[in-house]
C-alpha atoms as a PDB file:
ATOM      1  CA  UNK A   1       0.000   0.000   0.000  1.00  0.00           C
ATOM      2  CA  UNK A   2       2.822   2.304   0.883  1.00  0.00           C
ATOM      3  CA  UNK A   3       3.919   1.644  -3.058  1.00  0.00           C
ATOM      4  CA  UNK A   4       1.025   2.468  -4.328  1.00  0.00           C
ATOM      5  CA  UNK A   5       0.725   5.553  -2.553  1.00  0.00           C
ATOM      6  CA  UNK A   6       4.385   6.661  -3.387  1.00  0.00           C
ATOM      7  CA  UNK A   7       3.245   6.092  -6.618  1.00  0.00           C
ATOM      8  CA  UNK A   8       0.375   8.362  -7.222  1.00  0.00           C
ATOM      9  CA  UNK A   9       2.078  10.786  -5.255  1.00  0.00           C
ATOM     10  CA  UNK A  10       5.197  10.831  -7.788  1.00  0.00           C
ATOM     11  CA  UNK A  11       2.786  11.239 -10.506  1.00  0.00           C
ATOM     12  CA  UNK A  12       0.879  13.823  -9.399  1.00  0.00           C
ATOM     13  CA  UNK A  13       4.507  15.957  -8.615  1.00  0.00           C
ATOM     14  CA  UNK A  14       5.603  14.604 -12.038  1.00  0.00           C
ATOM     15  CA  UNK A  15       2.712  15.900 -13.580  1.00  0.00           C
ATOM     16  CA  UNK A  16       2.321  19.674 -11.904  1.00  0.00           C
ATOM     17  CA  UNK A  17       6.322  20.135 -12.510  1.00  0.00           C
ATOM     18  CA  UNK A  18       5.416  19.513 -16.631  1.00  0.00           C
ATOM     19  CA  UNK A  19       3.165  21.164 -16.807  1.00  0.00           C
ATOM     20  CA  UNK A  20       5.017  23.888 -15.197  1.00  0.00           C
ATOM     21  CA  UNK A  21       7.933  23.947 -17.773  1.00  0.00           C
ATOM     22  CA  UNK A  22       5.959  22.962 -20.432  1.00  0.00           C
ATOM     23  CA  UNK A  23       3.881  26.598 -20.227  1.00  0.00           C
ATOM     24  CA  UNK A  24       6.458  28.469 -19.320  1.00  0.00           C
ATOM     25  CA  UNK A  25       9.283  27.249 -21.392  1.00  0.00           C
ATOM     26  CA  UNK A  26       8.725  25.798 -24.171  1.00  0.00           C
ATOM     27  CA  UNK A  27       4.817  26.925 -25.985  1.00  0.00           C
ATOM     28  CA  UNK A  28       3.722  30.152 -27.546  1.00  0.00           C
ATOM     29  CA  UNK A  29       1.594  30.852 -29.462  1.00  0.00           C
ATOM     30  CA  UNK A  30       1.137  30.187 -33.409  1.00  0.00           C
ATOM     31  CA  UNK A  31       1.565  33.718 -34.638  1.00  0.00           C
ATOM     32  CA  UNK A  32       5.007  33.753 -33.041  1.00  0.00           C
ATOM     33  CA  UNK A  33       6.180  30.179 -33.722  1.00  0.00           C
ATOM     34  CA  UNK A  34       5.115  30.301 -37.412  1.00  0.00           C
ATOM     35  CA  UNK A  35       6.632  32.864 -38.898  1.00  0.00           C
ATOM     36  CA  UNK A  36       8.228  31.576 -42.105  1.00  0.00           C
ATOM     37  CA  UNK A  37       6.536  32.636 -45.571  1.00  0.00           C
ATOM     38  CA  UNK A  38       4.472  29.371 -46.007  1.00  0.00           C
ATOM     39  CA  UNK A  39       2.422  29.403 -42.722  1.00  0.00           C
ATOM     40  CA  UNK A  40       0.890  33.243 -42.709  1.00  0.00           C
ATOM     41  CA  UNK A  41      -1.118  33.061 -39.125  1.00  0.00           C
ATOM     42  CA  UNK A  42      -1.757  36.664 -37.594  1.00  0.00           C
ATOM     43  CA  UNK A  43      -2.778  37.513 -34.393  1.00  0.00           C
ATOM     44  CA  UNK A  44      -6.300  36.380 -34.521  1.00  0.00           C
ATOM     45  CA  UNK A  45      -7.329  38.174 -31.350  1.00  0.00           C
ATOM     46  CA  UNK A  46      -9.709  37.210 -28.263  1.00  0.00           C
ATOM     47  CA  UNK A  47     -12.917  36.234 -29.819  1.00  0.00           C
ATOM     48  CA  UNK A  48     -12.868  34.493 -33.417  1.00  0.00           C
ATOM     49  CA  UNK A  49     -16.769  34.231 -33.857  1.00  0.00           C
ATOM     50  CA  UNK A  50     -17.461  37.437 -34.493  1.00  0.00           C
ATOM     51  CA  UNK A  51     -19.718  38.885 -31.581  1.00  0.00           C
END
């Protein structure tokens, strides 16, 4: 039982710290990472349906 626990607990720590360096490291968004002349994406703003 003690295993088991230690498990779940590792995972959950494994899981916040990725997701931790994962969002502050290494995403952004598309209108910065594609920049090149075949993938045009602008800043499309905070709402895209229109209201």
């Amino acid at each position: 039982m003690k295993a088991f626990l230690f498990a779940v607990i590792f995972a959950v720590v494994a899981a916040v710290g990725a997701s931790f360096v994962l969002n502050t490291t290494f995403q952004q968004p598309s209108y910065a990472a594609y920049t090149s002349d075949g993938a045009r994406v602008d800043n499309p703003g905070s709402n895209l349906i229109g209201n």
